[in-house]
Protein backbone atom coordinates (compact mmCIF):
# COMPACT_ATOMS: atom_id res chain seq x y z
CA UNK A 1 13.73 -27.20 -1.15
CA UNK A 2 14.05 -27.92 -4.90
CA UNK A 3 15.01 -30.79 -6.03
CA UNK A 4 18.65 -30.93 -6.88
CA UNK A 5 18.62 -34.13 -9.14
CA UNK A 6 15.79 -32.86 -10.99
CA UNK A 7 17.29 -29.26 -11.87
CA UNK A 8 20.79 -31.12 -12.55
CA UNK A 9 18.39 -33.40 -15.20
CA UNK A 10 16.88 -30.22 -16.74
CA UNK A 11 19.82 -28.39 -17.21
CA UNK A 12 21.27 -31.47 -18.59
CA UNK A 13 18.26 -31.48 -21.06
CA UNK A 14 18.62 -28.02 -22.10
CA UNK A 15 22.32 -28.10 -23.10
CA UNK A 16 21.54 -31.05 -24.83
CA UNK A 17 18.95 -29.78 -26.80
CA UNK A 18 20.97 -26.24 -27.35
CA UNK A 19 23.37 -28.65 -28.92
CA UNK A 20 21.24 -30.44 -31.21
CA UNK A 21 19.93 -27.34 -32.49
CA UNK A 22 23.87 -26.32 -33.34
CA UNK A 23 23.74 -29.55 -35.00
CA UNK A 24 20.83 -28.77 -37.23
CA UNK A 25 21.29 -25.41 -37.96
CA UNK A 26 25.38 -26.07 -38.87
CA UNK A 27 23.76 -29.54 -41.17
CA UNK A 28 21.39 -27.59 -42.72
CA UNK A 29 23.86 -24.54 -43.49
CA UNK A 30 26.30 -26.77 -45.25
CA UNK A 31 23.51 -29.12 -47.34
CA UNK A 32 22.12 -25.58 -48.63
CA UNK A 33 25.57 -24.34 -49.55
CA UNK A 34 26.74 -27.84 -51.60
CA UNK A 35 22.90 -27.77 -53.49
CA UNK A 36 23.30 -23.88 -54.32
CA UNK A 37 26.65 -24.71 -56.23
CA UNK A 38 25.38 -26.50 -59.45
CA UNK A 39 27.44 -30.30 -60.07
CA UNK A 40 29.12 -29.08 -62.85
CA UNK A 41 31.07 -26.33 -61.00
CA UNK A 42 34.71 -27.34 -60.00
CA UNK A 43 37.04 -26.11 -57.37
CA UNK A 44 39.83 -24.00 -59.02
CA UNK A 45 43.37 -24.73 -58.27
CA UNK A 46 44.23 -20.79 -57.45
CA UNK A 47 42.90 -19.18 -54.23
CA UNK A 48 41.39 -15.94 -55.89
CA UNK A 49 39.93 -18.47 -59.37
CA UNK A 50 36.81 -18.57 -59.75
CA UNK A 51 34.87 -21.57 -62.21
CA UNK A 52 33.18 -20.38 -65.11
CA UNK A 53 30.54 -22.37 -66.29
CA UNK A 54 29.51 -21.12 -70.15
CA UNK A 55 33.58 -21.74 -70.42
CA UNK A 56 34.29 -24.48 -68.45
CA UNK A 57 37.45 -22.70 -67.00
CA UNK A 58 38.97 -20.97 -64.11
CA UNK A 59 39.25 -17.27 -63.97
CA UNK A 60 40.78 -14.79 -61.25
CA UNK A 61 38.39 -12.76 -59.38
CA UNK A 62 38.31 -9.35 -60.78
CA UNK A 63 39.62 -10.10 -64.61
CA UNK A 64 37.79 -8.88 -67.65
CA UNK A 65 38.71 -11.61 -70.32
CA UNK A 66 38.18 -10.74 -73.75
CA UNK A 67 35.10 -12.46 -75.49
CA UNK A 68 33.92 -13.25 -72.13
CA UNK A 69 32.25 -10.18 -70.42
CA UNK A 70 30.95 -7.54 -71.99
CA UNK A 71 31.69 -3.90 -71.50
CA UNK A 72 32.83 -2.86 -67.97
CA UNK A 73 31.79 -6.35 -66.62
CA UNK A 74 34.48 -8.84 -64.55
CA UNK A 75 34.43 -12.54 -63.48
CA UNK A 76 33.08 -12.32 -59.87
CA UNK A 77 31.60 -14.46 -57.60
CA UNK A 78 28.03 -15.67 -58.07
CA UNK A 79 26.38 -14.92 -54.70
CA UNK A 80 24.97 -18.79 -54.15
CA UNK A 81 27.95 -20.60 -54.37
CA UNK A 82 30.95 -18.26 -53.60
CA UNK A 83 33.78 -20.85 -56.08
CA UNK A 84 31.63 -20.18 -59.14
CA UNK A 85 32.70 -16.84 -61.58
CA UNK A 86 30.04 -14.98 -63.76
CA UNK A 87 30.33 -11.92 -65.28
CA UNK A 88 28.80 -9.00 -62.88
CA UNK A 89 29.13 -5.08 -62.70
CA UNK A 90 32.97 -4.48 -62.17
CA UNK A 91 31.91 -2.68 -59.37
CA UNK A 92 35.00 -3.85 -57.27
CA UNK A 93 37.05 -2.26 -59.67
CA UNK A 94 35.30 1.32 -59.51
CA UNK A 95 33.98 3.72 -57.28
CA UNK A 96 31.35 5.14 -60.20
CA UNK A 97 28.12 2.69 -59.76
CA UNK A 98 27.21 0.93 -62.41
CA UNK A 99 24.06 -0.41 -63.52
CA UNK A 100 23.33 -3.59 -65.64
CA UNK A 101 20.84 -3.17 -68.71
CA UNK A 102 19.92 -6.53 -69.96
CA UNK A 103 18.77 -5.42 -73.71
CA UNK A 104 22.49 -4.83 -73.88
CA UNK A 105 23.94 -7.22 -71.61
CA UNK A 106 26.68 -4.38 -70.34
CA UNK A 107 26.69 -2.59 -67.62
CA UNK A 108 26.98 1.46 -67.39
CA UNK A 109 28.25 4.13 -65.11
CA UNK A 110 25.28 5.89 -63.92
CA UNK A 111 25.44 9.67 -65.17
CA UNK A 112 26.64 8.87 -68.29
CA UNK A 113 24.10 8.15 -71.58
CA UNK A 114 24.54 4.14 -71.71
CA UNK A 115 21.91 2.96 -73.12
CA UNK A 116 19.59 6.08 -72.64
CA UNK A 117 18.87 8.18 -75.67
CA UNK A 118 20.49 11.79 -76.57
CA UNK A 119 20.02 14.76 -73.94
CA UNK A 120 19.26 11.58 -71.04
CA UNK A 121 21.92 9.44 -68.58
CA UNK A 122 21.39 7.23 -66.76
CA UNK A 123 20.34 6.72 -62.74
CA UNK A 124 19.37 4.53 -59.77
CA UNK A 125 16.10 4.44 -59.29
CA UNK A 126 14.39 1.50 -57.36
CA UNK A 127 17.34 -0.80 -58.22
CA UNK A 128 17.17 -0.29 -61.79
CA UNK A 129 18.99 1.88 -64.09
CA UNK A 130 16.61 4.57 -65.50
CA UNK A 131 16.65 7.60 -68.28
CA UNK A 132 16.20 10.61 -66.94
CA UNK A 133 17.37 14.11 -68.40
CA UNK A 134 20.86 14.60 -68.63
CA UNK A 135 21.45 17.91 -66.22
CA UNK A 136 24.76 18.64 -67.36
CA UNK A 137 24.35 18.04 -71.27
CA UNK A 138 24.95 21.40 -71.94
CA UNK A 139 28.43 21.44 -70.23
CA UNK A 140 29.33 17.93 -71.92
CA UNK A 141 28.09 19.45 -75.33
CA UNK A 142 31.05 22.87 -74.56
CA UNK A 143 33.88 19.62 -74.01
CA UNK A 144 33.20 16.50 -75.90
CA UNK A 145 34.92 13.57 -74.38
CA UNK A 146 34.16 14.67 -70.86
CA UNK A 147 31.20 12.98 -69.78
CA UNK A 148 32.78 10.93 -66.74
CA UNK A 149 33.32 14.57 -65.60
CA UNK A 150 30.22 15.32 -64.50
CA UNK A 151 27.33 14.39 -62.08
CA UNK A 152 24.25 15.78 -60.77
CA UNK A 153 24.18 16.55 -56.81
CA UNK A 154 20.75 17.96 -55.11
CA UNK A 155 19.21 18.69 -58.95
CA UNK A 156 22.25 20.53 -60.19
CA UNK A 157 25.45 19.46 -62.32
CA UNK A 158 28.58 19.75 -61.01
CA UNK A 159 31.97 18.87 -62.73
CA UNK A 160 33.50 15.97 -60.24
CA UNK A 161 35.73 17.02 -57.33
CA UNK A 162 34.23 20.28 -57.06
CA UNK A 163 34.22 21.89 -53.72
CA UNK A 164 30.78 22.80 -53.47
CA UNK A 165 31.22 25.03 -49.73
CA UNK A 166 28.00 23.75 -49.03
CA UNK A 167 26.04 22.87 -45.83
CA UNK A 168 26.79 19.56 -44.36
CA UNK A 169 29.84 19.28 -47.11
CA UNK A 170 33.35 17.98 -46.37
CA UNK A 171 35.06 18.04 -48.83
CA UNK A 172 34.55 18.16 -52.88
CA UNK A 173 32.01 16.13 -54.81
CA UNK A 174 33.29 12.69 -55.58
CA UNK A 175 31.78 9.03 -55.81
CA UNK A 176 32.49 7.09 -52.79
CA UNK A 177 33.31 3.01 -53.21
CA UNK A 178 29.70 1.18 -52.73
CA UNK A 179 27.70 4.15 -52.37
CA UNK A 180 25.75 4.54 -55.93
CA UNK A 181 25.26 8.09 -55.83
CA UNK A 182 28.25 11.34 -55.49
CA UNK A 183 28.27 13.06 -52.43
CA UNK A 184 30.53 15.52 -51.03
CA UNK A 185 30.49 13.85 -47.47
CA UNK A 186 31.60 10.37 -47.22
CA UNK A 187 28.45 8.34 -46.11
CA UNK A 188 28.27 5.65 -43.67
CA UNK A 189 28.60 2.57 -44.05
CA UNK A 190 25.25 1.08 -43.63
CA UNK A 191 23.38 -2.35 -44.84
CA UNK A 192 21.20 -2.87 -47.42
CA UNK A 193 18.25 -2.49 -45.00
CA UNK A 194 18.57 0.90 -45.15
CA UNK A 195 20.12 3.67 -47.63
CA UNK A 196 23.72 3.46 -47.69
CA UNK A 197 26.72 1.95 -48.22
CA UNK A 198 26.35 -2.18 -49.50
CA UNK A 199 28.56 -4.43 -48.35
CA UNK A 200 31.10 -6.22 -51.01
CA UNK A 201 29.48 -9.69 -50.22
CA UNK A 202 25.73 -8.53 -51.24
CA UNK A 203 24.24 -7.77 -54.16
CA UNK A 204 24.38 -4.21 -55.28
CA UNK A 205 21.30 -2.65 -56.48
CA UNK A 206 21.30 -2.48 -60.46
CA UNK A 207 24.27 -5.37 -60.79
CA UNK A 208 23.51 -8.28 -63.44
CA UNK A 209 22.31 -10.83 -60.18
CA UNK A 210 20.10 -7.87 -58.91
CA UNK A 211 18.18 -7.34 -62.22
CA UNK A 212 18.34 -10.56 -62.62
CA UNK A 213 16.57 -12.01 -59.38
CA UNK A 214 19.20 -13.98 -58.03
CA UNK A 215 19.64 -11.33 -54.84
CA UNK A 216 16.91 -12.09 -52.27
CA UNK A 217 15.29 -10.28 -50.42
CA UNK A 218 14.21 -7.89 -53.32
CA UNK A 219 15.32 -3.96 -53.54
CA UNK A 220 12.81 -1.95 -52.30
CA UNK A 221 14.51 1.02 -51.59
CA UNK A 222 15.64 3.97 -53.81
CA UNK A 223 18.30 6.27 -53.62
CA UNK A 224 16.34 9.38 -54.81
């Protein structure tokens, strides 16, 4: 027969030590979050403020002050220490990806010419905004003004909320929120382990902490 004190002892040991490792592991997890957020930032009085360092002020998550960020940038939160504001991709405030270009320090919609030259837009491609020819240049070139119309979908260009009556298609062409490319079938939603969807709290591929390398582990996947 087993001894009874001696299991009672060794179960005693092994909650213990489950316990101690609950300990360590909830230690550790706070120390790492107070040394991500540098000294200087300070907790804002508002719920949705952010701190922003260069200005030494709180902002509200989402707001594009003047002087501030550039074009189609917003104060949002820096991804090691969730009370501190920089200016990122607005992509909270679109469903159109955009890209960040650092020779420029703006971000762009992808399918549009940003930073690209004449007869190119710009895409995803390995987390980085990249010129590639512009498909539907010729279309854009009949109606000036209406580049934000149009896309490219499977190699072709297609004016934006086209049905397309296609295979696998549910309803017209469109640009779904956190999905980087437009798709006529809402995609699902997916981490960024795989292709898909990214969740709000990550980094998107292409957004100012992404090019920048403050999003670990690294994009390695592309969306072509």
């Amino acid at each position: 027969m087993p001894n009874t004190k001696v299991i009672i002892a060794a179960a005693s040991l092994l909650v213990l030590a489950a316990l101690l490792i609950v300990i360590i592991v909830v230690t550790h997890k706070a120390s790492g979050n107070a040394q991500n957020c540098p000294a200087e930032v300070q907790k804002c009085p508002g719920k949705d403020e952010l701190f922003h360092l260069p200005e030494r002020k709180c902002f509200l998550k989402g707001e594009t002050p003047e002087g501030v960020c550039t074009r189609n940038m917003a104060i949002l939160p820096v991804v090691s220490c969730r009370k501190q504001g920089q200016c990122e991709c607005n992509y909270e405030g679109n469903n159109r990806w955009l890209v960040y270009h650092n020779e420029t320090n703006e971000c762009h919609f992808v399918y549009t010419q940003g930073f690209c030259q004449p007869g190119e837009w710009i895409e995803l491609s390995k987390g980085l905004g990249v010129c590639k020819p512009n498909l539907c240049a010729s279309e854009i070139a009949k109606e000036p003004g209406s580049e934000l119309d149009w896309v490219a979908y499977n190699g072709k260009c297609y004016r934006l909320f086209t049905d397309l009556n296609l295979p696998g298609c549910k309803g017209p062409i469109q640009f779904f929120k956190n999905f980087p490319k437009a798709a006529c079938t809402e995609p699902r939603n997916i981490r960024t382990s795989g292709v898909g969807a990214i969740p709000p709290a990550e980094c998107p591929p292409g957004s100012f902490q992404a090019v920048n390398g403050h999003c670990q582990p690294p994009i390695e996947f592309d969306f072509d």
